[in-house]
PDB file of N, CA and C in Angstrom:
ATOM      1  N   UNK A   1       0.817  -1.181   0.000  1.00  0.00           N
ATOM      2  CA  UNK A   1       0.000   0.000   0.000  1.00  0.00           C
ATOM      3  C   UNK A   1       0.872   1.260   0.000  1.00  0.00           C
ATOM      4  N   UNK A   2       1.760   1.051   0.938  1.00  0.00           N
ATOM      5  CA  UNK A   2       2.684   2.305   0.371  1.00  0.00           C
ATOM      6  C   UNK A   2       3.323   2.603  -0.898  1.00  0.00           C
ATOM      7  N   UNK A   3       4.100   1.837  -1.403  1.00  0.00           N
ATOM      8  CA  UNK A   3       4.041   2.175  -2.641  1.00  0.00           C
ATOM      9  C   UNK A   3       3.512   2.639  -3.672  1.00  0.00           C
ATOM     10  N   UNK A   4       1.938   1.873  -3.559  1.00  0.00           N
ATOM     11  CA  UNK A   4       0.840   2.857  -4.466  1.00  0.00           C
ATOM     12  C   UNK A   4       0.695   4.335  -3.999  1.00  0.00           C
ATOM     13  N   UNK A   5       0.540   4.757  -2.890  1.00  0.00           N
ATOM     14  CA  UNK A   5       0.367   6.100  -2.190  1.00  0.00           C
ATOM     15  C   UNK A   5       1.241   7.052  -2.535  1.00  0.00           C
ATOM     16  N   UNK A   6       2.863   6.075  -2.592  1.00  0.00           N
ATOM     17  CA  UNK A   6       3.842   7.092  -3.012  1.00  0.00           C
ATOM     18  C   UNK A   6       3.754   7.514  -4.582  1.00  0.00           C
ATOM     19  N   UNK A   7       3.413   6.550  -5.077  1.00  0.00           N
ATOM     20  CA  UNK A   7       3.313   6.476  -6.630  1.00  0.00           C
ATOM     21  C   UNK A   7       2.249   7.623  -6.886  1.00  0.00           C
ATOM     22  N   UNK A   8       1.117   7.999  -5.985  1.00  0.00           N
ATOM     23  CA  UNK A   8       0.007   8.570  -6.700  1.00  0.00           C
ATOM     24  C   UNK A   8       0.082  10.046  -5.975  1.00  0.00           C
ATOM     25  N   UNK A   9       0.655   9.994  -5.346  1.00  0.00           N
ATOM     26  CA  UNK A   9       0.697  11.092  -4.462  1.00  0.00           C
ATOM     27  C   UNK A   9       1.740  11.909  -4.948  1.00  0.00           C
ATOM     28  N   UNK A  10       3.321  11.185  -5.320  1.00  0.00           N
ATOM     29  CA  UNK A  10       3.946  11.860  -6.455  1.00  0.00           C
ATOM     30  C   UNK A  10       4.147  12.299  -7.946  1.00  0.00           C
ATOM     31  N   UNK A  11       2.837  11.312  -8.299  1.00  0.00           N
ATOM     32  CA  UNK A  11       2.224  11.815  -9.837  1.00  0.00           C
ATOM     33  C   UNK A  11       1.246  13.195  -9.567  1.00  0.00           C
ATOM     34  N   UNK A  12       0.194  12.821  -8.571  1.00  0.00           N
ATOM     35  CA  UNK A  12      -0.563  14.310  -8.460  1.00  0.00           C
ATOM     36  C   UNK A  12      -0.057  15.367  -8.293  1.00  0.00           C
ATOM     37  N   UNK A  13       1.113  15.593  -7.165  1.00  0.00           N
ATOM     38  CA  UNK A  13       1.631  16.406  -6.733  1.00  0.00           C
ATOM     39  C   UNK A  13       2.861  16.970  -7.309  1.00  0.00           C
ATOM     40  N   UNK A  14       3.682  16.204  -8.846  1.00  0.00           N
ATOM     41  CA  UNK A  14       4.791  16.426  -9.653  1.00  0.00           C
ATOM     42  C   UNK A  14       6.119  16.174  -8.626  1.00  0.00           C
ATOM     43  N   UNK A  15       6.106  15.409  -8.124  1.00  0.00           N
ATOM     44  CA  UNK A  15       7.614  15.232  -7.104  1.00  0.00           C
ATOM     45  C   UNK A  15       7.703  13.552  -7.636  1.00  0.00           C
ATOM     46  N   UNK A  16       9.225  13.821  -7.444  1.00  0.00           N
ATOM     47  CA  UNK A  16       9.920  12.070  -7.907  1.00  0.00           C
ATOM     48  C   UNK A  16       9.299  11.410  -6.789  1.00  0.00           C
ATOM     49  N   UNK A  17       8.797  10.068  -7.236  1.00  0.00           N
ATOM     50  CA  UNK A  17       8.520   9.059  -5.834  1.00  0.00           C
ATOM     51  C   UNK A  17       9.890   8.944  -4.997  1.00  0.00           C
ATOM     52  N   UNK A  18      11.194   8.684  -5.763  1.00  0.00           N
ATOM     53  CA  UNK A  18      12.421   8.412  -4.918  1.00  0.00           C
ATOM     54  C   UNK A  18      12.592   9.351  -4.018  1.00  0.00           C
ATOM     55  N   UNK A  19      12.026  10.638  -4.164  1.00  0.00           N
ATOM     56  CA  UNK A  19      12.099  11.692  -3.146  1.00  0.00           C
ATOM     57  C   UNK A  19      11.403  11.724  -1.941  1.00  0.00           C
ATOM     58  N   UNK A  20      10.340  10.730  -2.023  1.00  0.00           N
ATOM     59  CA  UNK A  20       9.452  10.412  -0.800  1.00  0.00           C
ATOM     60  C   UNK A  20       9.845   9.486  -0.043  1.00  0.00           C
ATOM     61  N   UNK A  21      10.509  10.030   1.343  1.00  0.00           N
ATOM     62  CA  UNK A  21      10.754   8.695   2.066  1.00  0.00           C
ATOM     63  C   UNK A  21       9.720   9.038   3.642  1.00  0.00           C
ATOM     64  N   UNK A  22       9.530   7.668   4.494  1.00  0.00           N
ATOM     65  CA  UNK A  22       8.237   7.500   5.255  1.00  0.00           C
ATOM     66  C   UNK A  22       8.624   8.753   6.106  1.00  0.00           C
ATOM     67  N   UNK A  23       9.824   9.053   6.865  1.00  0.00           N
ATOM     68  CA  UNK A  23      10.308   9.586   7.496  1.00  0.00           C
ATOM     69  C   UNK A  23      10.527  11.226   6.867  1.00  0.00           C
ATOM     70  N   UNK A  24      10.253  11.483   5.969  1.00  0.00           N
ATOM     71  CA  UNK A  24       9.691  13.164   5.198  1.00  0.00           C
ATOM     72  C   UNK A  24       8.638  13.532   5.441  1.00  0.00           C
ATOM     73  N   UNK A  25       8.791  15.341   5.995  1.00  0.00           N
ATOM     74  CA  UNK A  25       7.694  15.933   6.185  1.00  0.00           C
ATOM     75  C   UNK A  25       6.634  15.948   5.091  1.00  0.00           C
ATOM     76  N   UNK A  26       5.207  15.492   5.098  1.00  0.00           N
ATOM     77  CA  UNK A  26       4.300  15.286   4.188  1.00  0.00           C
ATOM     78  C   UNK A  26       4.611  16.456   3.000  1.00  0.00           C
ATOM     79  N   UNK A  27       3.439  17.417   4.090  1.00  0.00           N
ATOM     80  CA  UNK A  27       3.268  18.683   3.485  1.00  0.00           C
ATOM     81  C   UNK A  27       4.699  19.813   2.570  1.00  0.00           C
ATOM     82  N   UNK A  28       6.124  19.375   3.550  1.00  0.00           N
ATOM     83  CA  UNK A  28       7.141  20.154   3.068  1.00  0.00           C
ATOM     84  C   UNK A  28       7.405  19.729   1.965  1.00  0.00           C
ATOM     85  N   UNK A  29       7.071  17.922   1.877  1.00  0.00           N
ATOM     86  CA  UNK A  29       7.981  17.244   0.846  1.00  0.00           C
ATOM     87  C   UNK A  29       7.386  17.425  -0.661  1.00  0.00           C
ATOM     88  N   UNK A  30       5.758  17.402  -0.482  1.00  0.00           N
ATOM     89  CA  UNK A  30       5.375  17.655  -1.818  1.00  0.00           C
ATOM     90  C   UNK A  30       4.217  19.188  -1.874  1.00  0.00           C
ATOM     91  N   UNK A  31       4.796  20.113  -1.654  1.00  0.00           N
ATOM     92  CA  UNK A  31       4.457  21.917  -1.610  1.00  0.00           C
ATOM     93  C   UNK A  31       3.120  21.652  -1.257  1.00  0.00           C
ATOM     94  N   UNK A  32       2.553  21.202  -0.313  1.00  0.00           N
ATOM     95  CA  UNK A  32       1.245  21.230   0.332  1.00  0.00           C
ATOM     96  C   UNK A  32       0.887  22.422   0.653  1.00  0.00           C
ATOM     97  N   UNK A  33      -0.251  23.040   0.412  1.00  0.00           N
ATOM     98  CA  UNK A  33      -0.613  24.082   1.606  1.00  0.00           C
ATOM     99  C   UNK A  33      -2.457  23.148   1.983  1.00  0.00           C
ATOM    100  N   UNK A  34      -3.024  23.993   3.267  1.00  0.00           N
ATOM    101  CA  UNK A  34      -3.850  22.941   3.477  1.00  0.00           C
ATOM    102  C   UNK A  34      -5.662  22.861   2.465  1.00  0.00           C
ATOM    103  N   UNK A  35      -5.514  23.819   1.807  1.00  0.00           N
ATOM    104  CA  UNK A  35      -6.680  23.153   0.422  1.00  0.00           C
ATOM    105  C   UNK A  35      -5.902  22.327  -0.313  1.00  0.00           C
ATOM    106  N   UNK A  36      -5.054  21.966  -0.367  1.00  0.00           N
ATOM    107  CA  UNK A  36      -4.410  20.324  -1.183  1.00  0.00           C
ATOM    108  C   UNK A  36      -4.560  19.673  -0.577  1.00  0.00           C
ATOM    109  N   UNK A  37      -4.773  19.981   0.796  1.00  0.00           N
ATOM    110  CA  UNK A  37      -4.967  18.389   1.602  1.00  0.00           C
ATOM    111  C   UNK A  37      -6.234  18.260   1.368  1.00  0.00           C
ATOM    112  N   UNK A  38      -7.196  19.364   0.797  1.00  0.00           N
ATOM    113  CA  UNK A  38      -8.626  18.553   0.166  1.00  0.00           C
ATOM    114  C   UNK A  38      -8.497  17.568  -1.048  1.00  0.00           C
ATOM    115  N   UNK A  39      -7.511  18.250  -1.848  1.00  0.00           N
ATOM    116  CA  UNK A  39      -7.224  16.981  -3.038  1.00  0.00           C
ATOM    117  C   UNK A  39      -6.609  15.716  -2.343  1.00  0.00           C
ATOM    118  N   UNK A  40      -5.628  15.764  -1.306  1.00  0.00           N
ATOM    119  CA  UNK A  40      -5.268  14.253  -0.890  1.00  0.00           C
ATOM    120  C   UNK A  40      -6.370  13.326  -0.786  1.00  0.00           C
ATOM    121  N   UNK A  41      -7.242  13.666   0.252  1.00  0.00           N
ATOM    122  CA  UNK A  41      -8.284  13.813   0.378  1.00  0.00           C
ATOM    123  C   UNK A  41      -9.525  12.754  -0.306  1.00  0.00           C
ATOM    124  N   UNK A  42      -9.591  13.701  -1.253  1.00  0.00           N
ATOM    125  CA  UNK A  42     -10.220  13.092  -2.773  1.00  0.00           C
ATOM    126  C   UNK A  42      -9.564  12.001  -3.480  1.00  0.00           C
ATOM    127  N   UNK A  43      -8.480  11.669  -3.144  1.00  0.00           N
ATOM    128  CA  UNK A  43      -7.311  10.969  -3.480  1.00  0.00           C
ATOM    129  C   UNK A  43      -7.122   9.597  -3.085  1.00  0.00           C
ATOM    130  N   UNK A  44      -7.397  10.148  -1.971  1.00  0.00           N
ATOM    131  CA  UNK A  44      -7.822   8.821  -0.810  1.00  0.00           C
ATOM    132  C   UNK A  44      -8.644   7.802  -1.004  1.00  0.00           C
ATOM    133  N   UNK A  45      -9.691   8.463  -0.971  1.00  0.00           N
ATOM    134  CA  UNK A  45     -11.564   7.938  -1.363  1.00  0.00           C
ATOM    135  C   UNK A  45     -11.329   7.481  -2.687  1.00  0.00           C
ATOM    136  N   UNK A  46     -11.033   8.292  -3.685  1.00  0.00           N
ATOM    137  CA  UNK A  46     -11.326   7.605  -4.808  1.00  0.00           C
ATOM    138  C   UNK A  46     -10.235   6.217  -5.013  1.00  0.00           C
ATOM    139  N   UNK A  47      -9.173   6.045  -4.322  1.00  0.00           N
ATOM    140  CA  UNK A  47      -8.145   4.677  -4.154  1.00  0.00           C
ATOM    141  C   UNK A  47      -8.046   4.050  -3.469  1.00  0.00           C
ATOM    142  N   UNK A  48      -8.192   4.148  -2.716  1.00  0.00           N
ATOM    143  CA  UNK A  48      -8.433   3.317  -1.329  1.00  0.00           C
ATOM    144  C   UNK A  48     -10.047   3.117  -0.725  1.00  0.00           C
ATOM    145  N   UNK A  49     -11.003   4.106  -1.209  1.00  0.00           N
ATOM    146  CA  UNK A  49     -12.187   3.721  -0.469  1.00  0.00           C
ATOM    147  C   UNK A  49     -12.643   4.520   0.950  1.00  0.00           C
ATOM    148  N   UNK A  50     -11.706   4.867   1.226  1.00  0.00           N
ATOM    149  CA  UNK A  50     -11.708   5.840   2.805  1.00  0.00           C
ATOM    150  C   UNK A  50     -12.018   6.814   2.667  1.00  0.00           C
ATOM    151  N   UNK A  51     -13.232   7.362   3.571  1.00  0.00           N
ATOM    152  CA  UNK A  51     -12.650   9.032   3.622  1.00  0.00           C
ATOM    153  C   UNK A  51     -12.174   9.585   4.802  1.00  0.00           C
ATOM    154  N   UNK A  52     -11.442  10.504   4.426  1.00  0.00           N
ATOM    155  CA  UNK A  52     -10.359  11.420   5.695  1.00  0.00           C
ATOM    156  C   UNK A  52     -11.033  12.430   5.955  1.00  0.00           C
ATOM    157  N   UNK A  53     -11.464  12.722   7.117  1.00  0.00           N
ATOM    158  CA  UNK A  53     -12.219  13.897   7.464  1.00  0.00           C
ATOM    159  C   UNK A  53     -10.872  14.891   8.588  1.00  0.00           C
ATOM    160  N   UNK A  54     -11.100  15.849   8.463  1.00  0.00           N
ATOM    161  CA  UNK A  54     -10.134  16.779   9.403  1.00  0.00           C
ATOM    162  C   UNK A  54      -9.543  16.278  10.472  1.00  0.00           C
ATOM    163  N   UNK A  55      -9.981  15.815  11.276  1.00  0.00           N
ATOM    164  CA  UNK A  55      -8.755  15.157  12.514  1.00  0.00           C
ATOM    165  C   UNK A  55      -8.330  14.372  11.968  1.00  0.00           C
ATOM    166  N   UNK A  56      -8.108  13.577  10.731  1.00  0.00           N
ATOM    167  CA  UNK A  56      -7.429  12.560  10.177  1.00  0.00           C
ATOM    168  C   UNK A  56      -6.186  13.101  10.280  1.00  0.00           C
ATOM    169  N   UNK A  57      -6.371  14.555   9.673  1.00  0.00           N
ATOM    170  CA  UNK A  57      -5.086  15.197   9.174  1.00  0.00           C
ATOM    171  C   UNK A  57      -4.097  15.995  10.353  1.00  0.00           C
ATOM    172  N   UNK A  58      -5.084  15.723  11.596  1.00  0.00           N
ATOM    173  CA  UNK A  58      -4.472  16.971  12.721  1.00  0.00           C
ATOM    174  C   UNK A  58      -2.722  16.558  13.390  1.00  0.00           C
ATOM    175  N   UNK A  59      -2.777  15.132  13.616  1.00  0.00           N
ATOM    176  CA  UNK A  59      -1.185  15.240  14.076  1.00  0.00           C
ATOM    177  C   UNK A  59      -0.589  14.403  12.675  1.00  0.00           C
ATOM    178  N   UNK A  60      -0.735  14.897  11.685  1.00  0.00           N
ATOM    179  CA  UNK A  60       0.407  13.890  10.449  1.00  0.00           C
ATOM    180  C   UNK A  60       1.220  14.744  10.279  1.00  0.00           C
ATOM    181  N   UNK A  61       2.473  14.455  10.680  1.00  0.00           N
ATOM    182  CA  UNK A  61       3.651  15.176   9.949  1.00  0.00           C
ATOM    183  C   UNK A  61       4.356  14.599   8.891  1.00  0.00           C
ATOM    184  N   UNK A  62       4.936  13.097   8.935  1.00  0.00           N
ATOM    185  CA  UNK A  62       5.142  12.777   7.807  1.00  0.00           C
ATOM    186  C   UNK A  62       4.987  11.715   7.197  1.00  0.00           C
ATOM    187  N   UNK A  63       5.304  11.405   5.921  1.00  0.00           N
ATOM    188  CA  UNK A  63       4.741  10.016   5.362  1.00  0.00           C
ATOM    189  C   UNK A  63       4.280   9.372   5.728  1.00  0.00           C
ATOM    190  N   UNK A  64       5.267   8.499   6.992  1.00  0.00           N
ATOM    191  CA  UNK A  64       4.665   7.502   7.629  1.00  0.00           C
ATOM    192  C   UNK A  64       3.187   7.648   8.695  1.00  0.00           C
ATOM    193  N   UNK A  65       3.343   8.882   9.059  1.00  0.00           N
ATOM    194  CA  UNK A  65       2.322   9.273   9.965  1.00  0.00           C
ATOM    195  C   UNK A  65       1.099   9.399   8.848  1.00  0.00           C
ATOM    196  N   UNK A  66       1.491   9.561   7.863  1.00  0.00           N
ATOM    197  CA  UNK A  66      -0.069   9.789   7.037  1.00  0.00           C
ATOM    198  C   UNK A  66      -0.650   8.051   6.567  1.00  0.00           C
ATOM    199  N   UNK A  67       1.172   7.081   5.957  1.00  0.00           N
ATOM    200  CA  UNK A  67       0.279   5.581   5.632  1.00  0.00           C
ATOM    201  C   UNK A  67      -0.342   5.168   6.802  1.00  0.00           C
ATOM    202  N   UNK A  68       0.189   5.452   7.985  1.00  0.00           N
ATOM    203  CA  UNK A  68      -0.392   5.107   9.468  1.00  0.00           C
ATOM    204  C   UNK A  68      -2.138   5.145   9.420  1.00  0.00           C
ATOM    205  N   UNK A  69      -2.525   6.335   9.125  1.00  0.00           N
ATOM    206  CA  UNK A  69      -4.086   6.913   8.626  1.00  0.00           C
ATOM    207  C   UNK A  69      -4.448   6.190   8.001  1.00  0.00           C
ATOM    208  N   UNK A  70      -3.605   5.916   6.946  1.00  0.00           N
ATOM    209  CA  UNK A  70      -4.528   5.153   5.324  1.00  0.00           C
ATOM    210  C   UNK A  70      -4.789   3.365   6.198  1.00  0.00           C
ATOM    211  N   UNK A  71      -3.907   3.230   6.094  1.00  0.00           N
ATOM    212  CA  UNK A  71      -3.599   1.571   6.454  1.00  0.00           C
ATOM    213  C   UNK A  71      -4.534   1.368   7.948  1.00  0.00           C
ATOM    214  N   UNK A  72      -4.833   2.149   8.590  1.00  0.00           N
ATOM    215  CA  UNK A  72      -5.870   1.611   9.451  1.00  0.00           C
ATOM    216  C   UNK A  72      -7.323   2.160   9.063  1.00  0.00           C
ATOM    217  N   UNK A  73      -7.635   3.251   8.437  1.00  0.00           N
ATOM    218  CA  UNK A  73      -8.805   3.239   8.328  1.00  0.00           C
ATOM    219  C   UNK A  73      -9.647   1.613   6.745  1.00  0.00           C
ATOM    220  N   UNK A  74      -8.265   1.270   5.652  1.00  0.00           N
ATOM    221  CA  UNK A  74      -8.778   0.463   5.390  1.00  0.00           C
ATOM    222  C   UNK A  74      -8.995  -0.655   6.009  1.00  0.00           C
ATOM    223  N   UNK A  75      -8.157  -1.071   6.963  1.00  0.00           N
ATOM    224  CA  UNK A  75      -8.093  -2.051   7.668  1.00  0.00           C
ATOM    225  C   UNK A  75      -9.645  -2.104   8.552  1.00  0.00           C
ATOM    226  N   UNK A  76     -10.023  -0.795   8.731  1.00  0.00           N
ATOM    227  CA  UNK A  76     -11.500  -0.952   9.822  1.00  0.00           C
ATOM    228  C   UNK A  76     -12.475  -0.767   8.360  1.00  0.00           C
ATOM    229  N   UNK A  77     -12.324  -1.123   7.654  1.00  0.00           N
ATOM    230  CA  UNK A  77     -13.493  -1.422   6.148  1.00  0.00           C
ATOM    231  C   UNK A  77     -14.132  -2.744   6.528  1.00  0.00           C
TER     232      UNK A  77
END
């Protein structure tokens, strides 16, 4: 699952996947400001099935803290 995330998250956002590692700040790593985190968002749902509502997003700082989000809310599907 990470891999797809990195893959789609660095096609939407124009950053090399090799540039994404779990341990990189989300938002610094691919020029986030927080109406893109409505496109993540949208991003989410439409690939995974989940949706992320605002406290999803309140303590993610980086990568890993965000697959952390993804990977358990599919897991409670």
């Amino acid at each position: 699952m990470q891999k797809k995330l990195i893959e789609m998250l660095a096609e939407e956002f124009e950053v090399e996947a090799t540039d994404i590692k779990p341990e990189d700040p989300l938002m610094e790593t691919l020029g986030l400001d927080s109406l893109d985190m409505i496109d993540v968002a949208v991003l989410i749902e439409k690939n995974f099935g989940v949706v992320l509502v605002q406290e999803d997003f309140k303590n993610l700082v980086s990568f890993e803290d965000f697959y952390g989000v993804i990977e358990k809310k599919v897991n409670a599907k």
